[in-house]
N, C-alpha and C. Protein backbone atom coordinates (compact mmCIF):
# COMPACT_ATOMS: atom_id res chain seq x y z
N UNK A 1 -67.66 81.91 47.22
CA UNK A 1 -66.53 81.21 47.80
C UNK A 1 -65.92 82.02 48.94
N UNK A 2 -66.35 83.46 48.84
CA UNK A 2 -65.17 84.16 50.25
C UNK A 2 -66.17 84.15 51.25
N UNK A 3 -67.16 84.32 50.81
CA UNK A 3 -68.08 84.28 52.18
C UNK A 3 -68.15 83.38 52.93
N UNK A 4 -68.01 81.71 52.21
CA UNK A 4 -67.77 80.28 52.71
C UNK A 4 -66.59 80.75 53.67
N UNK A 5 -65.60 81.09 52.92
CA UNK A 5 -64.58 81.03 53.62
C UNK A 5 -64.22 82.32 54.66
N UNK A 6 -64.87 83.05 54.95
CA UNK A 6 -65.08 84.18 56.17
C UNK A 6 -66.08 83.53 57.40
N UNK A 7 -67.28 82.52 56.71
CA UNK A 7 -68.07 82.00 57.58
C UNK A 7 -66.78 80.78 58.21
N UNK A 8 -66.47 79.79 57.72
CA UNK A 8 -65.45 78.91 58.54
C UNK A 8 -64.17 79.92 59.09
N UNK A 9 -64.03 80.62 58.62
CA UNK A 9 -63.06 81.81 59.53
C UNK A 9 -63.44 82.11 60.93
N UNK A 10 -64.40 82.36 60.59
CA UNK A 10 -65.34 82.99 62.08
C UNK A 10 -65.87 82.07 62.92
N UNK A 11 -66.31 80.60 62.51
CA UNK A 11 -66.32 79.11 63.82
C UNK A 11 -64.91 79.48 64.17
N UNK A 12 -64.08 79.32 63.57
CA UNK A 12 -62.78 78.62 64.17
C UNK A 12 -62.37 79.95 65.37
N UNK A 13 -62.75 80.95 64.81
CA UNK A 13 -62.24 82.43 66.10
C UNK A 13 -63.20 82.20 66.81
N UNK A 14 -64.40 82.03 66.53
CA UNK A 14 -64.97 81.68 67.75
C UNK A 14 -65.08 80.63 68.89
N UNK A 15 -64.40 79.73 68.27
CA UNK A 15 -63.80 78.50 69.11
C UNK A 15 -62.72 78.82 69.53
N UNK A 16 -61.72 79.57 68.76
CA UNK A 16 -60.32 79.97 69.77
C UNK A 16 -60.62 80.83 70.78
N UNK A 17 -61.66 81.64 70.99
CA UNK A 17 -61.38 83.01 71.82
C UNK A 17 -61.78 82.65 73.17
N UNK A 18 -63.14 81.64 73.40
CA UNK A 18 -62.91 81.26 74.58
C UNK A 18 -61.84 79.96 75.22
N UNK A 19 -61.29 79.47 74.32
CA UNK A 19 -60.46 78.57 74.85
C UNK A 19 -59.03 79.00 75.38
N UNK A 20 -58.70 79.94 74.65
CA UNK A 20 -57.97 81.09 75.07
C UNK A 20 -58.05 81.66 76.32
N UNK A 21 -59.14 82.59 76.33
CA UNK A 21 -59.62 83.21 77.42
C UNK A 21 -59.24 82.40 78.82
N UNK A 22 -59.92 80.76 78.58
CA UNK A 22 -59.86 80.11 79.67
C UNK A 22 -58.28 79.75 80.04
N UNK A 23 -57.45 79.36 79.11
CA UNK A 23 -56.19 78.98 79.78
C UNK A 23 -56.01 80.47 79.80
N UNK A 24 -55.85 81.50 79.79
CA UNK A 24 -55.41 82.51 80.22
C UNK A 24 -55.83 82.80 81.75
N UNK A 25 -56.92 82.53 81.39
CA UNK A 25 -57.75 82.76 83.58
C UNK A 25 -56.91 81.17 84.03
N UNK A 26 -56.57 80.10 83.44
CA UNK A 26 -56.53 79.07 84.62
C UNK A 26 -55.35 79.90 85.13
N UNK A 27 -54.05 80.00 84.21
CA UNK A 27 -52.60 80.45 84.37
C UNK A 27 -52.24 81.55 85.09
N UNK A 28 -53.65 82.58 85.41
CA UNK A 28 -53.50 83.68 86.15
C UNK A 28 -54.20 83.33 87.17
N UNK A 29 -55.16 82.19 87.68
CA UNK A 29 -55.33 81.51 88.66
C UNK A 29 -54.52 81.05 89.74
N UNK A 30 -53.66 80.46 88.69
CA UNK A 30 -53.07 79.49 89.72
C UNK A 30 -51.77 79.38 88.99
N UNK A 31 -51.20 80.88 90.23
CA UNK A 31 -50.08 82.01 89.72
C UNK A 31 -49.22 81.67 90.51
N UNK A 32 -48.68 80.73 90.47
CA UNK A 32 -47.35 79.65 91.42
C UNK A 32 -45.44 80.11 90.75
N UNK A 33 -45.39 80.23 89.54
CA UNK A 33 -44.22 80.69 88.91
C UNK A 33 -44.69 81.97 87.97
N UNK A 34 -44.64 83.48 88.78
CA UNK A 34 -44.77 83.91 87.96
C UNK A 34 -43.97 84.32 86.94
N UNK A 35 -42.51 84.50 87.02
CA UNK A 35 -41.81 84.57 85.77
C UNK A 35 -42.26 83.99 84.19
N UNK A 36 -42.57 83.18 84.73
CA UNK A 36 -42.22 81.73 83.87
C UNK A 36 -44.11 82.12 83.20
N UNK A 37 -44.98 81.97 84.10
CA UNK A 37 -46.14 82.06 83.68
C UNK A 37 -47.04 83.43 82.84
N UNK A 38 -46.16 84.61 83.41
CA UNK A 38 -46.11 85.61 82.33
C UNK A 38 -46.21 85.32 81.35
N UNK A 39 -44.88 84.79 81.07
CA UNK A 39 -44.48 84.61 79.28
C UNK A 39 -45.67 83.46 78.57
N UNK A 40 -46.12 82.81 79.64
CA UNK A 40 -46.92 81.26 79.14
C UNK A 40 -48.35 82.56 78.48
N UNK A 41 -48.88 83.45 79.57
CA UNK A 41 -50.11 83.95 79.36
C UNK A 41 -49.53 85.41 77.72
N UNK A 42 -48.14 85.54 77.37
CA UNK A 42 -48.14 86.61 76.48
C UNK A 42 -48.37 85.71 75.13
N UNK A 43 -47.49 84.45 75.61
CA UNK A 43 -47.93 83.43 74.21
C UNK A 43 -49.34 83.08 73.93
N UNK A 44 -50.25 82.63 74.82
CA UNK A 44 -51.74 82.36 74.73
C UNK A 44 -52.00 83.50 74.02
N UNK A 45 -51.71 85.01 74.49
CA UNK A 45 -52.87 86.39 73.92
C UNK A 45 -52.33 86.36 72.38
N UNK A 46 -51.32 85.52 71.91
CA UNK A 46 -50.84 86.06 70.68
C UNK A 46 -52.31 84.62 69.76
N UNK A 47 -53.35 84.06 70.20
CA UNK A 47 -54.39 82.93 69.75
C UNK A 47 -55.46 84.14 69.61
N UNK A 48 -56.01 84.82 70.03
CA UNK A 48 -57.17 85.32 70.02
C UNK A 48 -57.00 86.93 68.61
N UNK A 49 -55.43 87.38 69.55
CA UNK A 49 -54.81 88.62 68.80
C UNK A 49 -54.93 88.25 67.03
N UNK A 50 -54.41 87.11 66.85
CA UNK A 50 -54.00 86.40 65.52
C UNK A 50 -55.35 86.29 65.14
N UNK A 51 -56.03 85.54 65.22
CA UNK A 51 -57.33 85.22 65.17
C UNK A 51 -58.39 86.18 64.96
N UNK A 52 -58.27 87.31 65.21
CA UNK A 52 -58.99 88.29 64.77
C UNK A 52 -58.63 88.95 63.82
N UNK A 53 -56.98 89.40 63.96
CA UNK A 53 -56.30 89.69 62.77
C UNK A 53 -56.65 89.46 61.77
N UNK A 54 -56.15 87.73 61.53
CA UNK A 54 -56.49 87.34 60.43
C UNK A 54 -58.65 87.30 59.55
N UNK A 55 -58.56 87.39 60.98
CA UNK A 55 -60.40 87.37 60.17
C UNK A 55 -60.69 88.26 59.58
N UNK A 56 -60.37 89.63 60.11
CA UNK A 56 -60.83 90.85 59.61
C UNK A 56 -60.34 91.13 58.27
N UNK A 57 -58.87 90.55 58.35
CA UNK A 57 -58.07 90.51 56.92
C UNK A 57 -58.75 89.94 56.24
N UNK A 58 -59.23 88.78 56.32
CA UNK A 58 -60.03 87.82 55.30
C UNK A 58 -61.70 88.79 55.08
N UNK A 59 -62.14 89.04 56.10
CA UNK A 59 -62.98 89.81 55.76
C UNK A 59 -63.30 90.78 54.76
N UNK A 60 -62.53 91.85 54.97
CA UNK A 60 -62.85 93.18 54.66
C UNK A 60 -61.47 93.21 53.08
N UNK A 61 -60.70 92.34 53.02
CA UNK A 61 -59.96 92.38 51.58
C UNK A 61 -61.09 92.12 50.77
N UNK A 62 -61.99 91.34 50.74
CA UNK A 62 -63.13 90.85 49.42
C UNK A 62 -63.54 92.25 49.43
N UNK A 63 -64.05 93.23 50.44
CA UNK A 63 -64.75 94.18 50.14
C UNK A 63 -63.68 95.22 49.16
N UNK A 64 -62.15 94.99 49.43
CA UNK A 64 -61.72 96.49 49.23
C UNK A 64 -60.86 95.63 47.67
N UNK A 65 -60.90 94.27 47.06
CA UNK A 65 -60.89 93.69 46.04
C UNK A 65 -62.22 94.24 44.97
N UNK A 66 -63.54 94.22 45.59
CA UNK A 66 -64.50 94.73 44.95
C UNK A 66 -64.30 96.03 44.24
N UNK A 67 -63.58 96.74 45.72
CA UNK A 67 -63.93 98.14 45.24
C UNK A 67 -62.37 98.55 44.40
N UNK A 68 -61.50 97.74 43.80
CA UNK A 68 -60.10 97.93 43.27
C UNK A 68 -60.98 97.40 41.76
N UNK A 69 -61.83 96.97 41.82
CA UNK A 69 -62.31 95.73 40.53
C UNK A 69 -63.46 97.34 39.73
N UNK A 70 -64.10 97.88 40.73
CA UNK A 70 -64.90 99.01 40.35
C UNK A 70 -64.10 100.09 39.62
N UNK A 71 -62.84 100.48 40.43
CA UNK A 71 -62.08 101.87 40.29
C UNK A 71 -61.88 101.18 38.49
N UNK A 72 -60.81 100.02 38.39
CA UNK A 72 -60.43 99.71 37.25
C UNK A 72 -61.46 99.64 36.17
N UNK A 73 -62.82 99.49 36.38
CA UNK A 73 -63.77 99.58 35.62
C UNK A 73 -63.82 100.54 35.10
N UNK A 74 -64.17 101.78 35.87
CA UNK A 74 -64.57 103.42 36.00
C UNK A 74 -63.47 104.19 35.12
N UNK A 75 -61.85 103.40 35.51
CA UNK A 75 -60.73 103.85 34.66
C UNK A 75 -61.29 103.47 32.69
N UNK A 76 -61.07 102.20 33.20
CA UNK A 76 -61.37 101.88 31.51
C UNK A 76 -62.97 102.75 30.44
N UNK A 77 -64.07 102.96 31.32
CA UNK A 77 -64.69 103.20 31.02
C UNK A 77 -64.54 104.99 30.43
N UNK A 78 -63.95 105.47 31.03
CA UNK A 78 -62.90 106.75 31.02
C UNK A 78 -62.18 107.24 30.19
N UNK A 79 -61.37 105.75 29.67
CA UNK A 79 -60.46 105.78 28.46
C UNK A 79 -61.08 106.01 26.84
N UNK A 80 -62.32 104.31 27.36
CA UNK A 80 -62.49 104.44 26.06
C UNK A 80 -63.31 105.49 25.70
N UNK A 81 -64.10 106.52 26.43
CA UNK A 81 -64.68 107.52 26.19
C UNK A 81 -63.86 108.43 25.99
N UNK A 82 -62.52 108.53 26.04
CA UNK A 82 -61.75 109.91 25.95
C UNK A 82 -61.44 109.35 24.53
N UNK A 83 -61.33 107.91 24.00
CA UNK A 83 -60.76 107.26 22.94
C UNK A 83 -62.30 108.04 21.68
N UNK A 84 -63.09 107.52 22.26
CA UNK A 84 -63.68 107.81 21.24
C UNK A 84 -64.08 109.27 20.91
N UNK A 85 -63.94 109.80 21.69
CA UNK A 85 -64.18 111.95 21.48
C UNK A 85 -63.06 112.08 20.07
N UNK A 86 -61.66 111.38 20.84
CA UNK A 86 -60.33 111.66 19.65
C UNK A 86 -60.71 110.82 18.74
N UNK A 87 -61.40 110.08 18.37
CA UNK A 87 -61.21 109.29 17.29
C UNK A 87 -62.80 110.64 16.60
N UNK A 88 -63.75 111.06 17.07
CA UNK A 88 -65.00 111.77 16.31
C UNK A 88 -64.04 113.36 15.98
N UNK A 89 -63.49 113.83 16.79
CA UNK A 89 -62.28 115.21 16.63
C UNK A 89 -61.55 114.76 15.53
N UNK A 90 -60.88 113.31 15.23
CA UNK A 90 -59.96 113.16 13.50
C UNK A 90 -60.76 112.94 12.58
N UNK A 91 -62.14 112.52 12.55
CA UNK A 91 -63.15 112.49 11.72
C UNK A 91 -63.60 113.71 11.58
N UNK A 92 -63.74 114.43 12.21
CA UNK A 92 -64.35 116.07 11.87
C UNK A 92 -63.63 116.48 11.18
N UNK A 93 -61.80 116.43 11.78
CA UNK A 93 -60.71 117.42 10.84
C UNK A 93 -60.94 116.89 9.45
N UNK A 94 -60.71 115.74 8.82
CA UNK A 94 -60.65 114.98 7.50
C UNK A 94 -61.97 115.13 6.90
């Protein structure tokens, strides 16, 4: 299921980044108000900025979920081995 959903992550950034790109070149093209058109081209960079953001987030959390899912394993596995030494140490004393 995350991979589904990292693969439709990644059409959709890849459909934003050149559409982006392009109103960013028309608006610095055809540079008639620049006050005004500044701010138009800081809002566009916040489509591509976001867009990667979020992918990588979606990305690379499954990997570092994996590796939170391992540590907690490695913990428990840890325990019950320290559990069972103390439980063969009260059997020896008795």
């Amino acid at each position: 299921m995350h991979a589904q959903a990292v693969a439709v992550a990644g059409v959709f950034v890849l459909l934003a980044l050149p559409v982006s790109a392009y109103e960013v070149a028309l608006q610095l093209q055809y540079f008639a108000r620049p006050r005004l058109q500044l701010r138009v081209v800081r809002i566009l960079w916040m489509v591509p900025v976001y867009a990667l953001n979020s992918w990588f987030a979606l990305k690379y959390k499954g990997r570092e979920r994996e590796r939170e899912r391992e540590r907690r394993k490695e913990r428990r596995e840890m325990r019950e081995k320290r559990q069972r030494k103390e439980r063969e140490r009260e059997g020896s004393l008795t």
